[in-house]
PDB file of N, CA and C in Angstrom:
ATOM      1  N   UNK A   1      39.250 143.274 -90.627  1.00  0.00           N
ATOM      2  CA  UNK A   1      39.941 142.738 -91.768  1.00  0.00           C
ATOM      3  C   UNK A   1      39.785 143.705 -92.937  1.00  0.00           C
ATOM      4  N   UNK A   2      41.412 144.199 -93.300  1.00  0.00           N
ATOM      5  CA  UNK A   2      40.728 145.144 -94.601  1.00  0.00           C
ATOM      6  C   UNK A   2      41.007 143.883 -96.004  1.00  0.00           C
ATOM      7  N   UNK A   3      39.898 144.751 -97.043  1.00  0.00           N
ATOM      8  CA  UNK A   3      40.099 144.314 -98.208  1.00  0.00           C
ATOM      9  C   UNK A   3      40.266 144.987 -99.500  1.00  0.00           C
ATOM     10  N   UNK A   4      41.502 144.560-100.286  1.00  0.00           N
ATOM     11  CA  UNK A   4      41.733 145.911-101.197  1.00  0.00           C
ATOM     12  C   UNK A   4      40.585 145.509-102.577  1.00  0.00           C
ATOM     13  N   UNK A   5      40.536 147.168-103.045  1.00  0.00           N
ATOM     14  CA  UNK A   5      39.407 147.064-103.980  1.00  0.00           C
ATOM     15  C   UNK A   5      39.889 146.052-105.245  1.00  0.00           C
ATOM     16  N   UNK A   6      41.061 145.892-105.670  1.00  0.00           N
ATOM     17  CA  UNK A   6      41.417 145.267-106.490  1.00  0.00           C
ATOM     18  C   UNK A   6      40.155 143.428-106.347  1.00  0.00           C
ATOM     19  N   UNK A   7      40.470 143.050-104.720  1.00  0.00           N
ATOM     20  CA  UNK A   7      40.056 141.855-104.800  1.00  0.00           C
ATOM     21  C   UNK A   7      38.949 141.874-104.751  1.00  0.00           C
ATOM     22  N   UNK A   8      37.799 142.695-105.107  1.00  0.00           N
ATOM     23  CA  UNK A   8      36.430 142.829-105.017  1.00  0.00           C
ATOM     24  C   UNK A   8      35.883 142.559-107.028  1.00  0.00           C
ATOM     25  N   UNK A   9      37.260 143.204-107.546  1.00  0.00           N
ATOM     26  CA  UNK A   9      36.637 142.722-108.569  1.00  0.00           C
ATOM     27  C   UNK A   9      37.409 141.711-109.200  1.00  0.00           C
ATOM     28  N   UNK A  10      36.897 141.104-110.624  1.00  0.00           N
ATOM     29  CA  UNK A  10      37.301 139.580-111.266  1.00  0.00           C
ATOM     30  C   UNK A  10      37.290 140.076-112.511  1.00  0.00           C
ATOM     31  N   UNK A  11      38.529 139.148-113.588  1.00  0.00           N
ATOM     32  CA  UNK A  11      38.217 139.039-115.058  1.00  0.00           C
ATOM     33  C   UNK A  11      38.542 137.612-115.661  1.00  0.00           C
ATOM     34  N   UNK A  12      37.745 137.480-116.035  1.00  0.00           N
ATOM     35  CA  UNK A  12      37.383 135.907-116.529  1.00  0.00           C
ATOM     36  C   UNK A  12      37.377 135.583-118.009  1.00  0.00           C
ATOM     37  N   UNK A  13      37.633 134.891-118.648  1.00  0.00           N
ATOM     38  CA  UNK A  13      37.885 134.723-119.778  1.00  0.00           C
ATOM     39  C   UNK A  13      36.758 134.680-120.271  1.00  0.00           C
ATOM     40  N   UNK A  14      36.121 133.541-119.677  1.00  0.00           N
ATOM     41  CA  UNK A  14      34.670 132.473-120.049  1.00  0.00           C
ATOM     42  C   UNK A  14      33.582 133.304-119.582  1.00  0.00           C
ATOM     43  N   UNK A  15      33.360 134.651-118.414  1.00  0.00           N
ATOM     44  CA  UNK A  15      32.534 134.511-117.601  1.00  0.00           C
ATOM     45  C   UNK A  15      32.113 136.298-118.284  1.00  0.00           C
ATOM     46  N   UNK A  16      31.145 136.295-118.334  1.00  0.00           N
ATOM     47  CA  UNK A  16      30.598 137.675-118.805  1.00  0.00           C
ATOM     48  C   UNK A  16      31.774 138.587-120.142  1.00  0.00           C
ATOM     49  N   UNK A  17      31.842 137.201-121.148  1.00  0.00           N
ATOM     50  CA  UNK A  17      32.624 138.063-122.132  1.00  0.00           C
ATOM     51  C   UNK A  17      33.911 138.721-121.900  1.00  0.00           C
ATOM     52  N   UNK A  18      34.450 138.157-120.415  1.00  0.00           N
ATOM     53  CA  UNK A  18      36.197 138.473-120.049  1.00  0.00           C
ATOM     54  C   UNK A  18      35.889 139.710-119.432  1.00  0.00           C
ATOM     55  N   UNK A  19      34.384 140.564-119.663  1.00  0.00           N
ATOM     56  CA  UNK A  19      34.953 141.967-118.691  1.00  0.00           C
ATOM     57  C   UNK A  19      34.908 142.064-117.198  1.00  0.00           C
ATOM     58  N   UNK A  20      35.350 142.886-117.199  1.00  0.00           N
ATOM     59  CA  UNK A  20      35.650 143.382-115.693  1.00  0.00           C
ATOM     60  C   UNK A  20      33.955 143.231-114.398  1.00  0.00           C
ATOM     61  N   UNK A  21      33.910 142.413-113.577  1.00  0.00           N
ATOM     62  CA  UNK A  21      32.554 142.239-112.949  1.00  0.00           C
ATOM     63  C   UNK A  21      33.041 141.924-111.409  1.00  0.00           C
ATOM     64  N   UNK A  22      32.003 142.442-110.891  1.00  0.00           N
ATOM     65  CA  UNK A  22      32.144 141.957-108.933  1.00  0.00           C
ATOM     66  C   UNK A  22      32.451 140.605-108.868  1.00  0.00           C
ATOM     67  N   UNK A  23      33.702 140.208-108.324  1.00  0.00           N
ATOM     68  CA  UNK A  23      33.922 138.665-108.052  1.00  0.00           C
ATOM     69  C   UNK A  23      32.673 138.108-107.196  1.00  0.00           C
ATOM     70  N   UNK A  24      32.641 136.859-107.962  1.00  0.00           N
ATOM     71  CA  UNK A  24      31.300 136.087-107.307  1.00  0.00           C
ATOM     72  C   UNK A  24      29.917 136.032-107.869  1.00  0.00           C
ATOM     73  N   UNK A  25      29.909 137.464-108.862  1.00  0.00           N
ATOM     74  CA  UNK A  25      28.537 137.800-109.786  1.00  0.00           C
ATOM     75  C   UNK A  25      28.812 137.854-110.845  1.00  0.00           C
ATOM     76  N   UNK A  26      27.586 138.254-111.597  1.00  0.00           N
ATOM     77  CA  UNK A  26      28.254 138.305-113.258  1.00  0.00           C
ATOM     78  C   UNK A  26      27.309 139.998-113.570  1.00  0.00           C
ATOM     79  N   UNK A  27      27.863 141.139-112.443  1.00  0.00           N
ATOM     80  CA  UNK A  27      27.592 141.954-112.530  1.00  0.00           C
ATOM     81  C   UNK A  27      28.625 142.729-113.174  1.00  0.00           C
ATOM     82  N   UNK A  28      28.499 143.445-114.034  1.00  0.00           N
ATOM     83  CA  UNK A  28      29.826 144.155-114.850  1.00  0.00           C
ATOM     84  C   UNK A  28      30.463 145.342-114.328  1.00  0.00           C
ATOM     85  N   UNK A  29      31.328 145.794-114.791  1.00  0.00           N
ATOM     86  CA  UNK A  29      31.850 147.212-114.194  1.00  0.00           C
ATOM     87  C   UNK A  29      30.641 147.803-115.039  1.00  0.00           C
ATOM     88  N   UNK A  30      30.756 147.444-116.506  1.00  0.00           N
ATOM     89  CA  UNK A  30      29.832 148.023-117.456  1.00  0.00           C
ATOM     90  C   UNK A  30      28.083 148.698-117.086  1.00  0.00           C
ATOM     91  N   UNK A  31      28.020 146.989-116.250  1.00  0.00           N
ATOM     92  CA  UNK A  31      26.746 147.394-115.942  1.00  0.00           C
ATOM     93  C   UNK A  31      26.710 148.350-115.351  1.00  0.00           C
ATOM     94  N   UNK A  32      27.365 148.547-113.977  1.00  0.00           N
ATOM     95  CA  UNK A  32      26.877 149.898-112.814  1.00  0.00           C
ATOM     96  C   UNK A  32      27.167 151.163-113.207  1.00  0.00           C
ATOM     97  N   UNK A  33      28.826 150.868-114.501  1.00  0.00           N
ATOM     98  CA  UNK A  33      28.686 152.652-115.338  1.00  0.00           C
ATOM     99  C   UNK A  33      27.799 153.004-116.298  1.00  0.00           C
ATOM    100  N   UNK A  34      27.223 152.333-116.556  1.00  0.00           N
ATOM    101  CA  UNK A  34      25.859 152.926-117.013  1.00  0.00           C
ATOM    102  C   UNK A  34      24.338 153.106-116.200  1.00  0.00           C
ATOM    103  N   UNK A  35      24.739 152.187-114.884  1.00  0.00           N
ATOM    104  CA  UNK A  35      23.271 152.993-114.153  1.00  0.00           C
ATOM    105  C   UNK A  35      24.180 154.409-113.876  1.00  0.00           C
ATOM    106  N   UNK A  36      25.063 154.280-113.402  1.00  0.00           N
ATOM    107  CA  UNK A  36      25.701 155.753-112.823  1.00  0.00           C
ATOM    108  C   UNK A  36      26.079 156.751-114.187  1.00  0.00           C
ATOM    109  N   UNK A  37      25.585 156.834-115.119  1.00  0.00           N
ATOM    110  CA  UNK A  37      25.743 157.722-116.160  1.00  0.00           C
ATOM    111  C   UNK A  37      24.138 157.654-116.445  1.00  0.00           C
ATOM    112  N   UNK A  38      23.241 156.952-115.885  1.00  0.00           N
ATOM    113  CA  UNK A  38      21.865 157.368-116.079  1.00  0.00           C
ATOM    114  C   UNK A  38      21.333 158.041-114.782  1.00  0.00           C
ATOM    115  N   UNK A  39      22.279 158.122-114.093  1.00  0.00           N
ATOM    116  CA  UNK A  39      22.109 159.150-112.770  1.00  0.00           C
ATOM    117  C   UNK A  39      21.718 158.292-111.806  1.00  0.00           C
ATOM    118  N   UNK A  40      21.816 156.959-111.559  1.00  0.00           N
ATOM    119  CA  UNK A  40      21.595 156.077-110.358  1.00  0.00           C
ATOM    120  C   UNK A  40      22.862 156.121-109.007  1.00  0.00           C
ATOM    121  N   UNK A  41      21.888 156.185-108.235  1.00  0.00           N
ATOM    122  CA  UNK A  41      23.349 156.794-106.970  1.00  0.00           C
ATOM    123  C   UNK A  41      23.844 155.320-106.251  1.00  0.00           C
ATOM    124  N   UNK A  42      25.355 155.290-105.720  1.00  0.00           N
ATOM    125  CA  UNK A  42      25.255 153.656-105.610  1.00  0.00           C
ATOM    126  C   UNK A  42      23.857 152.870-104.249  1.00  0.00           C
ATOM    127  N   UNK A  43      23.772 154.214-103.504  1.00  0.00           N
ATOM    128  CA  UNK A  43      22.029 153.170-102.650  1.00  0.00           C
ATOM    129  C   UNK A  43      21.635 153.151-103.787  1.00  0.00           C
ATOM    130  N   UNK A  44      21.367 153.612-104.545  1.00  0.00           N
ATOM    131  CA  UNK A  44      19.999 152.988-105.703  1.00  0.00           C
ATOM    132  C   UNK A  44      20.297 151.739-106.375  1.00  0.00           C
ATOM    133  N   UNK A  45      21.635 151.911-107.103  1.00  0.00           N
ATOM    134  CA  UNK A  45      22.357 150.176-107.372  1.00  0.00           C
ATOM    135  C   UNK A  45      22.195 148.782-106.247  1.00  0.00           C
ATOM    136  N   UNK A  46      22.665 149.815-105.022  1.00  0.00           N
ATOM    137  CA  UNK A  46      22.120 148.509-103.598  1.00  0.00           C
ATOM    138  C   UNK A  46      21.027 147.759-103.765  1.00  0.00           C
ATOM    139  N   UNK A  47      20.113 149.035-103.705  1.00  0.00           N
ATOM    140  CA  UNK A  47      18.627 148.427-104.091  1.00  0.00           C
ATOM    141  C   UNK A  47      18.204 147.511-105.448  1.00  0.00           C
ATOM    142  N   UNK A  48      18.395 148.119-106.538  1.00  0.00           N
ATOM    143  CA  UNK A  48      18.748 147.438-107.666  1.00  0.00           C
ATOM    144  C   UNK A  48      19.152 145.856-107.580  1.00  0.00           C
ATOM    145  N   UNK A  49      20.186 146.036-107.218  1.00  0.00           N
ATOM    146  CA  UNK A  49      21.150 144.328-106.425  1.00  0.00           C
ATOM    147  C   UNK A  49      21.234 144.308-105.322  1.00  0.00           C
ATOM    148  N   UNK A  50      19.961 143.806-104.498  1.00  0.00           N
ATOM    149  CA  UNK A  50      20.548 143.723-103.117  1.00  0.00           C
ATOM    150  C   UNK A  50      21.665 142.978-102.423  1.00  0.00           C
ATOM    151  N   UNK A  51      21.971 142.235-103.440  1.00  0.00           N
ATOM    152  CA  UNK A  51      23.144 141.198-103.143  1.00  0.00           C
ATOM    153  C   UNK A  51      24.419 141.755-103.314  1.00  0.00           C
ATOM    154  N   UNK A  52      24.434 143.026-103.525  1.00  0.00           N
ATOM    155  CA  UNK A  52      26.246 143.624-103.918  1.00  0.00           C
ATOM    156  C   UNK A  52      26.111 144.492-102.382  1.00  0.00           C
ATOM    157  N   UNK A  53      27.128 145.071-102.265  1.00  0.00           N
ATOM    158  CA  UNK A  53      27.407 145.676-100.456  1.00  0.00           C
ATOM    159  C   UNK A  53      27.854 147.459-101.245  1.00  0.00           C
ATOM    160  N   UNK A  54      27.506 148.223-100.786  1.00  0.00           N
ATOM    161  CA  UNK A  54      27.764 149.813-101.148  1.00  0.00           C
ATOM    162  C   UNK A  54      29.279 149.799-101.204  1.00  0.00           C
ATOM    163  N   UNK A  55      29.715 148.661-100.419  1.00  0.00           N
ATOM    164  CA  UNK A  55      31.634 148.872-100.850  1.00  0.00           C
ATOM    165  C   UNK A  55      31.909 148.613-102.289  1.00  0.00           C
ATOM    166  N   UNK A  56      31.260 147.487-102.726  1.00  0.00           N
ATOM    167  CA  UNK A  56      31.259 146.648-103.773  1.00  0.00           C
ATOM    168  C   UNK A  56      31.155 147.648-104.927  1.00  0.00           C
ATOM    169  N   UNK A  57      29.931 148.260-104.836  1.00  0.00           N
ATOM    170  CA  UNK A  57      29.224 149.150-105.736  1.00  0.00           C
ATOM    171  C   UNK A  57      30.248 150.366-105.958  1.00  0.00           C
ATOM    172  N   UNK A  58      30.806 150.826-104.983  1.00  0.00           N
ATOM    173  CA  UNK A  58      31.972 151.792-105.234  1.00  0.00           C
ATOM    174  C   UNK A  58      33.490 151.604-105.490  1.00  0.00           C
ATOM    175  N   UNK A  59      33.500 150.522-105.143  1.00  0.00           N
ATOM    176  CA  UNK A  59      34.836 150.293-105.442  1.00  0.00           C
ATOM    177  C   UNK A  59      34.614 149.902-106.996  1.00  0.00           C
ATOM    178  N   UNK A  60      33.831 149.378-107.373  1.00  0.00           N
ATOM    179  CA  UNK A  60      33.423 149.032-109.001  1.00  0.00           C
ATOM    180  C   UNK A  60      33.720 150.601-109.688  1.00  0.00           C
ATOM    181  N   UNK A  61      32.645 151.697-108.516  1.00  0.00           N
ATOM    182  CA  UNK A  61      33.000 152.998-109.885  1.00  0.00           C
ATOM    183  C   UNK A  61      34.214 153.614-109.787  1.00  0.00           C
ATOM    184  N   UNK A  62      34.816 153.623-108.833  1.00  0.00           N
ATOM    185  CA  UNK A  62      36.527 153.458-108.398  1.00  0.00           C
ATOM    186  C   UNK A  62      37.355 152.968-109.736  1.00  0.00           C
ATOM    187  N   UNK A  63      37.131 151.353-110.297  1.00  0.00           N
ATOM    188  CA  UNK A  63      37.477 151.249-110.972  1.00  0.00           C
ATOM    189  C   UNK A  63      37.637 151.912-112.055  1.00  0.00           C
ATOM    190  N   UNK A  64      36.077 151.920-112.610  1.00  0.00           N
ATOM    191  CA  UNK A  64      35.341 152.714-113.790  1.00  0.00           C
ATOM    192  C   UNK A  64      35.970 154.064-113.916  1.00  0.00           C
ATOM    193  N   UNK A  65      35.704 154.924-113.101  1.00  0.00           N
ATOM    194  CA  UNK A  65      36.679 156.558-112.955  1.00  0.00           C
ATOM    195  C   UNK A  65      38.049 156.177-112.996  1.00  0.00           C
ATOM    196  N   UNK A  66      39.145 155.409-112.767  1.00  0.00           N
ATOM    197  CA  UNK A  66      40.234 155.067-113.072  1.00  0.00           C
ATOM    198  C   UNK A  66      41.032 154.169-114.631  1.00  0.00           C
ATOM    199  N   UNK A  67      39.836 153.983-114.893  1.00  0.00           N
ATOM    200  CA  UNK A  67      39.651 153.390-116.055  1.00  0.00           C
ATOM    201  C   UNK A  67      38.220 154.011-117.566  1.00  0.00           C
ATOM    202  N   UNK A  68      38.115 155.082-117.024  1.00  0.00           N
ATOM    203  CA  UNK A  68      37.317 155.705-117.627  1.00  0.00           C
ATOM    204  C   UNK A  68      36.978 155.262-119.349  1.00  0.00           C
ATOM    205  N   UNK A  69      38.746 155.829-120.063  1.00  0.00           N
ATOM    206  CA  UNK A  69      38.665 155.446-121.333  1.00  0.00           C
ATOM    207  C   UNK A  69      38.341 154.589-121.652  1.00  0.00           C
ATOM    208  N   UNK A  70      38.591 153.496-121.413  1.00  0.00           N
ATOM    209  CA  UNK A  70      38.790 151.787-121.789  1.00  0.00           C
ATOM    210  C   UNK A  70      37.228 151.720-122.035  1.00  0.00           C
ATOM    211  N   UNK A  71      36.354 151.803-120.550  1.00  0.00           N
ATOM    212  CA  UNK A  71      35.235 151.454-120.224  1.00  0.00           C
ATOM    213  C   UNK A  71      34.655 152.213-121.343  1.00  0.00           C
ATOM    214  N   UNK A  72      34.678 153.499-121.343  1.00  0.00           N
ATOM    215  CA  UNK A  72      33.681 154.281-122.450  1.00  0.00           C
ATOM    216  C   UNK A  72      34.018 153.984-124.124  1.00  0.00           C
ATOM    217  N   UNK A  73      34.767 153.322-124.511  1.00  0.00           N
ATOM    218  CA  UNK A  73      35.237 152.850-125.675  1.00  0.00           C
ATOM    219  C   UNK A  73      34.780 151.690-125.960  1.00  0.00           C
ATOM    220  N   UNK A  74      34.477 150.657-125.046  1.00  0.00           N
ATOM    221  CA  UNK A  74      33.789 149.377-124.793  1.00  0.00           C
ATOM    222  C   UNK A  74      32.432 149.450-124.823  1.00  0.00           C
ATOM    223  N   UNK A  75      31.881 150.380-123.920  1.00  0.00           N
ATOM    224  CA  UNK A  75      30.162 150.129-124.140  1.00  0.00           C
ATOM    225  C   UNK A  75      30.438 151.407-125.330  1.00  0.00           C
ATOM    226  N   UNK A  76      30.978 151.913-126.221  1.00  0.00           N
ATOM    227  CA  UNK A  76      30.701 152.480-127.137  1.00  0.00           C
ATOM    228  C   UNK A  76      30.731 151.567-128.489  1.00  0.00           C
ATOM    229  N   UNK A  77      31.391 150.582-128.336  1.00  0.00           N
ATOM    230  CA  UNK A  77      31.640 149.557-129.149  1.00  0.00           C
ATOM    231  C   UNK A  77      30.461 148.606-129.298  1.00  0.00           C
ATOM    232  N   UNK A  78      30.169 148.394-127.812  1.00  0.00           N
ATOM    233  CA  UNK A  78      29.020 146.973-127.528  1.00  0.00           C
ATOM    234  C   UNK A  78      27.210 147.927-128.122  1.00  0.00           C
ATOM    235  N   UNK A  79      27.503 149.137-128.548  1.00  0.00           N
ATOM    236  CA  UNK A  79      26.201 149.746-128.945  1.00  0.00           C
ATOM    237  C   UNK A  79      25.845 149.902-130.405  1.00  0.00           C
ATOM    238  N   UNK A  80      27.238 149.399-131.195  1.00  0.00           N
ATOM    239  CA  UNK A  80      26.842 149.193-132.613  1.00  0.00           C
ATOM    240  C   UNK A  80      26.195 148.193-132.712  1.00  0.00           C
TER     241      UNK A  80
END
């Protein structure tokens, strides 16, 4: 059974401030681009969350690298 990366992730109004997070968690795109800009490789995120799957974890930075600007304008915002 394939599954496209789109349906791996969720945006919610109510649920982690509307951003972008792994459907099912209230793990952010935010969160994992910043372990992966502190140099965390996605096994290390695995480990981190054992509950997300290495698809999960990449298809998230999939997002993130496709969406680069947005994301880096957002946690540049959420740091004032």
């Amino acid at each position: 059974m394939s599954i496209t990366l789109n349906a791996m992730l969720a945006r919610t109004a109510d649920v982690c401030g509307g951003l972008p997070r792994i459907d099912g968690t209230r793990i952010t795109v935010h969160r994992l681009a910043t372990l992966y800009k502190q140099g965390q490789s996605p096994e290390e995120m695995v480990q981190t969350y054992p509950q997300l799957s290495l698809a999960q974890v990449y298809s998230t930075l999939a997002y993130y690298h496709a969406n680069r600007a947005e994301i880096e304008s957002e946690l540049s915002a959420a740091e004032c």
